[in-house]
N, C-alpha and C. Protein backbone atom coordinates (compact mmCIF):
# COMPACT_ATOMS: atom_id res chain seq x y z
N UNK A 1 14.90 3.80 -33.83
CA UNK A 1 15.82 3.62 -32.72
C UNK A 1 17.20 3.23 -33.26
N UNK A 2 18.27 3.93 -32.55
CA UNK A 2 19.70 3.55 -33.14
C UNK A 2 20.24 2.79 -31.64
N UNK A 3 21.08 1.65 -31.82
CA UNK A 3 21.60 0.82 -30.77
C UNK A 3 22.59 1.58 -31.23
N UNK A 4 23.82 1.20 -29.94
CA UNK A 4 25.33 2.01 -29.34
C UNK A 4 25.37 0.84 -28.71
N UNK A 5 26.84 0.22 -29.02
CA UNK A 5 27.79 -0.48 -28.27
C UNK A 5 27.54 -0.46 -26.94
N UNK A 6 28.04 0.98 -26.47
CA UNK A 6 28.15 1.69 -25.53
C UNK A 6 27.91 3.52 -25.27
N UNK A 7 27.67 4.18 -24.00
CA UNK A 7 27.63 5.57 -23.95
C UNK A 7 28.42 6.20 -24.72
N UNK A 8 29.62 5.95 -24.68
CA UNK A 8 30.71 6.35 -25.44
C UNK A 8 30.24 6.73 -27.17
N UNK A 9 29.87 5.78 -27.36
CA UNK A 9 29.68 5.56 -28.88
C UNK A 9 28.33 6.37 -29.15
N UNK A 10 27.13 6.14 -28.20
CA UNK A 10 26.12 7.05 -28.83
C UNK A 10 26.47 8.73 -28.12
N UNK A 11 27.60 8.98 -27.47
CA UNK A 11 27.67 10.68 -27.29
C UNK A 11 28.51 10.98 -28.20
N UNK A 12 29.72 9.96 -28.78
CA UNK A 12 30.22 10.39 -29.99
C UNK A 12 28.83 10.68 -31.40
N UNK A 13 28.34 9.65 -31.37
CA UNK A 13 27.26 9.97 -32.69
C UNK A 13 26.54 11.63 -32.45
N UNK A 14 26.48 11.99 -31.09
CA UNK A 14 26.03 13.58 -31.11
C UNK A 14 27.22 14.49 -30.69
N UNK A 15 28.67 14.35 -31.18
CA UNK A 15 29.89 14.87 -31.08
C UNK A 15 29.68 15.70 -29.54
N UNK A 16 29.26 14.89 -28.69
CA UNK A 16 29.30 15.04 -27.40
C UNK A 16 30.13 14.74 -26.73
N UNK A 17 30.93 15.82 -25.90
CA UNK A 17 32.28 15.41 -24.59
C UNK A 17 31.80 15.56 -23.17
N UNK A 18 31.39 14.72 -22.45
CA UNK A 18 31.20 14.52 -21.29
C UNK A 18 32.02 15.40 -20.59
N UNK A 19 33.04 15.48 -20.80
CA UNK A 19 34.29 16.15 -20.00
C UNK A 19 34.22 17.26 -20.00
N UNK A 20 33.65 18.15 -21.08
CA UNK A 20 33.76 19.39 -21.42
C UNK A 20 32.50 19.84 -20.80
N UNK A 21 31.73 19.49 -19.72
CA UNK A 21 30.69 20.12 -19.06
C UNK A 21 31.00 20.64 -17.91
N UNK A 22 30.77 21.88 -17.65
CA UNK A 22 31.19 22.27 -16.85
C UNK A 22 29.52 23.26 -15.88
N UNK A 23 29.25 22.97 -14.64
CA UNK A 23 28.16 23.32 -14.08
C UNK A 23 28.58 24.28 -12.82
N UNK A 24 28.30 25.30 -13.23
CA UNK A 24 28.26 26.40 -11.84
C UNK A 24 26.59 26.94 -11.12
N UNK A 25 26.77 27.49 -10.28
CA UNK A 25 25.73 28.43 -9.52
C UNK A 25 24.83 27.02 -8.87
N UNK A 26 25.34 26.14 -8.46
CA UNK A 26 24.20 25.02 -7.75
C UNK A 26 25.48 24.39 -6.69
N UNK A 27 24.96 23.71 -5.82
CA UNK A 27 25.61 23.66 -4.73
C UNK A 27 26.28 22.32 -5.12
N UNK A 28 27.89 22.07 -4.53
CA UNK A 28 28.63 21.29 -5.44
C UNK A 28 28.08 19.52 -5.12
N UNK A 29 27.30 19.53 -4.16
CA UNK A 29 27.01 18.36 -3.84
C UNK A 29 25.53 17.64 -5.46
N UNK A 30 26.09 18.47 -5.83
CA UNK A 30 24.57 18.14 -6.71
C UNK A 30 25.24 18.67 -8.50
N UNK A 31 26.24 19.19 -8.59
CA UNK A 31 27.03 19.01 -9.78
C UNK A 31 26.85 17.54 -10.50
N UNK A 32 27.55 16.53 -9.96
CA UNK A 32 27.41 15.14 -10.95
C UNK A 32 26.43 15.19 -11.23
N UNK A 33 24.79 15.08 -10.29
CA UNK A 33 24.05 14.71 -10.68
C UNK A 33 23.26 15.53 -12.01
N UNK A 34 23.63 16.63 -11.88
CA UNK A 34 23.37 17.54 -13.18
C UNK A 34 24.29 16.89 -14.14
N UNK A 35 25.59 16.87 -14.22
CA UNK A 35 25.87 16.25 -15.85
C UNK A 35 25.64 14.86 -15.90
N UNK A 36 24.95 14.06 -14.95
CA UNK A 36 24.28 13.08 -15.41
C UNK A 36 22.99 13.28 -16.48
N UNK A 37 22.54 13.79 -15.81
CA UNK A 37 20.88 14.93 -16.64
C UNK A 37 21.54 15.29 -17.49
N UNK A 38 22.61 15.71 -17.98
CA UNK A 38 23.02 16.05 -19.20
C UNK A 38 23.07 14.83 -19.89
N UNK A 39 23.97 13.94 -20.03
CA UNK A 39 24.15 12.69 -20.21
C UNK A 39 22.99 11.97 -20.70
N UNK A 40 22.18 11.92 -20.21
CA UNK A 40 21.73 11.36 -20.33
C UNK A 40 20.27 11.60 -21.32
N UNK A 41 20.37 13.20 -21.42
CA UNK A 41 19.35 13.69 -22.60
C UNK A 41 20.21 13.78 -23.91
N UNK A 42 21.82 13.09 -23.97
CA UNK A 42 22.00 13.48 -24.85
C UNK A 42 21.80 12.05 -25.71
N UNK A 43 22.02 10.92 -24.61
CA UNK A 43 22.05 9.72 -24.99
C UNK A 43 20.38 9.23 -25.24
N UNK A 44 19.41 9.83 -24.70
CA UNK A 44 18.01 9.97 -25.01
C UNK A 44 17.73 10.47 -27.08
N UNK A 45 18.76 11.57 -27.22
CA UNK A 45 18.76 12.19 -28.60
C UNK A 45 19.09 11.50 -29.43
N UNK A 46 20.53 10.84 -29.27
CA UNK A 46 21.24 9.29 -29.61
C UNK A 46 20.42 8.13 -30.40
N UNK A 47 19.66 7.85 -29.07
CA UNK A 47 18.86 6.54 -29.33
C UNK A 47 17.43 6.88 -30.45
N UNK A 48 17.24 8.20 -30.11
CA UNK A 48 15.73 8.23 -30.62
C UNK A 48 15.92 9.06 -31.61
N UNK A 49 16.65 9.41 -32.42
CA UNK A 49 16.93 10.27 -33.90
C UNK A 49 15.53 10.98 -34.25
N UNK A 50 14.83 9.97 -34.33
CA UNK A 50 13.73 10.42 -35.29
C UNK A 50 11.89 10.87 -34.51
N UNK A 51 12.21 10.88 -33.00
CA UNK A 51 11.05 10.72 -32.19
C UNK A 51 11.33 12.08 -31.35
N UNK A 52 9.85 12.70 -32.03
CA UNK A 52 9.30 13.86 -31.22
C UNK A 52 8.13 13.90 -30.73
N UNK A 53 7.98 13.95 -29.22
CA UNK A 53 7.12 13.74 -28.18
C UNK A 53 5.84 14.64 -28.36
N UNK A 54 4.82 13.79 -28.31
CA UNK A 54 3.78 14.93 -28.86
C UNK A 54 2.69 15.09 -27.78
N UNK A 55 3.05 16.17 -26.55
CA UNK A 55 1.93 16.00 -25.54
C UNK A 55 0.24 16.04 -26.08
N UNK A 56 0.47 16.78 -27.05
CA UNK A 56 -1.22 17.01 -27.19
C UNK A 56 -1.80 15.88 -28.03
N UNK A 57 -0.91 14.44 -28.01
CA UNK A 57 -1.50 13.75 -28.65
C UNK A 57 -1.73 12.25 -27.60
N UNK A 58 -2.32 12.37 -26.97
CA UNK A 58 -2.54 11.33 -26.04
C UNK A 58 -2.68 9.97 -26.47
N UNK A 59 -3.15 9.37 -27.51
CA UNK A 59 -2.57 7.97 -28.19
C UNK A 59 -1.52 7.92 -28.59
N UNK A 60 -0.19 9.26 -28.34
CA UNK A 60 1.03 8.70 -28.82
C UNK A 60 1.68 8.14 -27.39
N UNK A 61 2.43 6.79 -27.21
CA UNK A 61 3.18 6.33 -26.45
C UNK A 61 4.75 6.99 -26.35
N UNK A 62 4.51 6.92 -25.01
CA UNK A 62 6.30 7.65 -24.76
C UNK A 62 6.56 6.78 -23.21
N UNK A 63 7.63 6.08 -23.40
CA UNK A 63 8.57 5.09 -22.75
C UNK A 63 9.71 6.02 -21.97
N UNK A 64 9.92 5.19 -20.23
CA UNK A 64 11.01 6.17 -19.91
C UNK A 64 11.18 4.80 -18.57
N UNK A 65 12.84 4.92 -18.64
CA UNK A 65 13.09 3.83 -17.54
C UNK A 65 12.72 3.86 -16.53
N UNK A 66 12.44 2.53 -15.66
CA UNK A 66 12.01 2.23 -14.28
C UNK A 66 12.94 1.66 -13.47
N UNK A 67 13.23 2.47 -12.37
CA UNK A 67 14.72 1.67 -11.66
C UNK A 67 14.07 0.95 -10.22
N UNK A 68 14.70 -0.12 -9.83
CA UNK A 68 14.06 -0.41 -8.18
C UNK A 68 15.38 0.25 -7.45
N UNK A 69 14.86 0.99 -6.59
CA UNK A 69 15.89 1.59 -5.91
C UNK A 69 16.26 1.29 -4.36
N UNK A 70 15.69 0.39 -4.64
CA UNK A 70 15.86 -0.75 -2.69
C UNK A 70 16.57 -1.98 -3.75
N UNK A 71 16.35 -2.33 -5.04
CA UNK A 71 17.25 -3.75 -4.89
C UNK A 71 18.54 -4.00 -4.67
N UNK A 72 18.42 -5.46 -4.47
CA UNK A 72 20.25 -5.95 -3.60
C UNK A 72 21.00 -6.36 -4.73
N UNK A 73 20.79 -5.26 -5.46
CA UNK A 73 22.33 -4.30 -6.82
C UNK A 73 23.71 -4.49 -6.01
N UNK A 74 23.54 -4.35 -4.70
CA UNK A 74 24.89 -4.23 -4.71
C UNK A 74 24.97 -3.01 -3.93
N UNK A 75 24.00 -2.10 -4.76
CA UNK A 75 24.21 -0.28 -4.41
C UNK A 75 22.98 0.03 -4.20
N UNK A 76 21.76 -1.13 -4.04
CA UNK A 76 20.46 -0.56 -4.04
C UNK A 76 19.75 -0.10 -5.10
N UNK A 77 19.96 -0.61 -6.44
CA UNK A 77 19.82 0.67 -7.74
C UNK A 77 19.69 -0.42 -8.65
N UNK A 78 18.82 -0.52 -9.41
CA UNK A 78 18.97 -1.57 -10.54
C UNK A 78 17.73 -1.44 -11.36
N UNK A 79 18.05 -1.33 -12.72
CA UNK A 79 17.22 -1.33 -14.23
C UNK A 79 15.82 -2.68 -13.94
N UNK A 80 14.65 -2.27 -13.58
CA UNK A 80 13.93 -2.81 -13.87
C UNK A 80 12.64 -3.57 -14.72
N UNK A 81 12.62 -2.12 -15.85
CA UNK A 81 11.36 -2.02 -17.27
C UNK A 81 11.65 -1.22 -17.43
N UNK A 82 10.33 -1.01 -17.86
CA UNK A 82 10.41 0.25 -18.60
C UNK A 82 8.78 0.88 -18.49
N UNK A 83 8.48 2.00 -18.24
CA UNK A 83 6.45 2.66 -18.35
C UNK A 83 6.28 3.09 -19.62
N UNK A 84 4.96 3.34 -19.90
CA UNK A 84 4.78 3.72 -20.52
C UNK A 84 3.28 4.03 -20.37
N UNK A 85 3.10 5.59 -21.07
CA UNK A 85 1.81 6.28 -20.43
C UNK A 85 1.73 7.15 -21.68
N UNK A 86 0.33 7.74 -21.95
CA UNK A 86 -0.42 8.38 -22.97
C UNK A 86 -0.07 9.65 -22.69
N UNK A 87 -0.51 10.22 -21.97
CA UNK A 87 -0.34 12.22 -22.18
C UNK A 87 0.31 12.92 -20.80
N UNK A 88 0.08 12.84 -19.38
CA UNK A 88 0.87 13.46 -18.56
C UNK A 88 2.18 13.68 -18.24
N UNK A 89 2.59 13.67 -17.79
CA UNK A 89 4.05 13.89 -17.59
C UNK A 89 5.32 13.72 -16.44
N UNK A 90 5.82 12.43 -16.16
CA UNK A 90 6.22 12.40 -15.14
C UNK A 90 7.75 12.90 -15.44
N UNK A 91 8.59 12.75 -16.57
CA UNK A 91 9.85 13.02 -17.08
C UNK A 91 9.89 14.08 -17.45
N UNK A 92 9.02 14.32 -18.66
CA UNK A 92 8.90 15.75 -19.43
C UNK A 92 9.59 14.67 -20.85
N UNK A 93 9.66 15.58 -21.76
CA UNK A 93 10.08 15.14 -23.37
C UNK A 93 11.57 14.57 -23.52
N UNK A 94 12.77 15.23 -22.70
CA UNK A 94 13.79 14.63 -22.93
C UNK A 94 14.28 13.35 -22.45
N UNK A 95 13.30 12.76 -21.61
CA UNK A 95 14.22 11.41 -20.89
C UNK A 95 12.79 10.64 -21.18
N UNK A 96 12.44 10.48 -22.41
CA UNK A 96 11.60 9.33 -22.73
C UNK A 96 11.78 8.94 -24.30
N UNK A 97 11.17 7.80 -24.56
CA UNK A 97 11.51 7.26 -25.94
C UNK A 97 10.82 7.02 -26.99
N UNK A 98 10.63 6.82 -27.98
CA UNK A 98 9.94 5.85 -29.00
C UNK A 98 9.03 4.59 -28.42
N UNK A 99 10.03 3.40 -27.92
CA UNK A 99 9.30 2.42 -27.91
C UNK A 99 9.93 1.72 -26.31
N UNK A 100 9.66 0.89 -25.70
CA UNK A 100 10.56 0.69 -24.67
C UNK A 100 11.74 -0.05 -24.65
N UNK A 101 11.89 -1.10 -25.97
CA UNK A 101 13.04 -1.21 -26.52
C UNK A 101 14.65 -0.14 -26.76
N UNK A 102 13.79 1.03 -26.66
CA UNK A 102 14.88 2.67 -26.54
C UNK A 102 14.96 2.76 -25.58
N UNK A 103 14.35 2.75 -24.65
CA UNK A 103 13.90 3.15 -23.23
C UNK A 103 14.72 2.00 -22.17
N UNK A 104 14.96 0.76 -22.53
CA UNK A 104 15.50 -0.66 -22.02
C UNK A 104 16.96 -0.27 -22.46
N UNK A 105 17.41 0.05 -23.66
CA UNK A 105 19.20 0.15 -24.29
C UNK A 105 19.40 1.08 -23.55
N UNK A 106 19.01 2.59 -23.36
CA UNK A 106 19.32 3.81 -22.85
C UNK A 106 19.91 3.29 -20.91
N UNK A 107 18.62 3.01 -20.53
CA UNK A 107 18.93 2.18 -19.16
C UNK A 107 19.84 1.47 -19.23
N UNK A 108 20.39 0.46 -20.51
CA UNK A 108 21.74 -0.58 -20.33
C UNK A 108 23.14 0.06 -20.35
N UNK A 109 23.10 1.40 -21.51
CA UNK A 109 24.05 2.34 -21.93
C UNK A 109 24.61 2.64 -20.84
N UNK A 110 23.59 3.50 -19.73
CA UNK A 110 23.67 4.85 -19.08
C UNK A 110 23.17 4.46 -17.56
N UNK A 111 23.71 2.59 -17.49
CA UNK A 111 23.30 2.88 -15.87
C UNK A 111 23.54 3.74 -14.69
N UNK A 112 24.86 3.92 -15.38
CA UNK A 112 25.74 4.91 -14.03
C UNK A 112 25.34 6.25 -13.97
N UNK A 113 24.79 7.07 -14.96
CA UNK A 113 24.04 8.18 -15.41
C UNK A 113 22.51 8.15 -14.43
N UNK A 114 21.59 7.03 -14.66
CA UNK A 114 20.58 7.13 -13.92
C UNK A 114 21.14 6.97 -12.65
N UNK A 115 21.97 6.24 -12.37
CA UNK A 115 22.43 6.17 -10.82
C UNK A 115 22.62 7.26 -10.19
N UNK A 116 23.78 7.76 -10.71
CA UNK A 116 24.18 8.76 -10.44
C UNK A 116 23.03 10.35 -9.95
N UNK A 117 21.59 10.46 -11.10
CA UNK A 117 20.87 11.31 -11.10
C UNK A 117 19.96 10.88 -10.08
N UNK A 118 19.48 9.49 -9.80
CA UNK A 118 18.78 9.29 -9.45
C UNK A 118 18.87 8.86 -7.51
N UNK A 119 19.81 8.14 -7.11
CA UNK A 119 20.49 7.74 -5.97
C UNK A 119 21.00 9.43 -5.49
N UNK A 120 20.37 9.87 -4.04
CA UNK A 120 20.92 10.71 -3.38
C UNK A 120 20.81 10.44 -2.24
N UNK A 121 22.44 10.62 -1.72
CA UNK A 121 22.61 10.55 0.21
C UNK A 121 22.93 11.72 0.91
N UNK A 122 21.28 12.27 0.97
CA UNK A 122 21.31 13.81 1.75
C UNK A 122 22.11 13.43 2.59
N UNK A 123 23.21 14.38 3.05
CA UNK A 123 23.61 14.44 4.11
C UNK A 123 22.65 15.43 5.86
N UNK A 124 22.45 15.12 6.34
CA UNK A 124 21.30 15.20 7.18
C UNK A 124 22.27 16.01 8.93
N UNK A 125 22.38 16.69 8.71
CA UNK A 125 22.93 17.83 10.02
C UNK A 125 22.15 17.43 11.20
């Protein structure tokens, strides 16, 4: 696991520009939340250098943040642990970690990233 200051610092370590993403063919209400998903697999790559997810190996552990999304954050949204589970798949390979120590920094890095992906206010016609 590699610690980062900050987002900044672990998308520089993968000469990553946030800015330079650009997302077409999806409806614009749902743009951020895609270069959050970007963001945030890159800062997943960042933290975990050396960790490749091995589904067919069910005693390997893979860590991926847990948010409460009713707490009084402020915004409803707030870093709570971290899971961790043997072989199925609730993330898939890019938004999980090594250990939950990766899985806890990534969540501290990139709150606004999970926020952002995770917090949606359908608008409702």
């Amino acid at each position: 696991m590699k610690k980062f200051e900050n987002r900044d610092a672990a998308f520089a370590s993968q000469n990553y520009d946030p800015s330079a993403v650009v997302i077409t063919g999806v409806p614009e209400h749902h743009v951020e939340a895609l270069k959050a998903v970007a963001n945030l697999f890159v800062a997943h790559d960042a933290v975990n250098p050396d960790f490749k997810p091995n589904y067919e190996d069910p005693a390997q552990r893979k860590y991926e943040a847990i948010h409460d999304m009713g707490s009084p954050s402020g915004a409803g949204f707030s870093y709570v642990g971290y899971g961790d589970w043997w072989s199925g798949s609730g993330v898939g390979a890019r938004l999980v970690s090594e250990t939950g120590t990766a899985a806890e920094h990534i969540a501290e890095i990139c709150d606004q990233d999970y926020k952002v992906m995770k917090v949606y206010d359908r608008k409702i016609e």
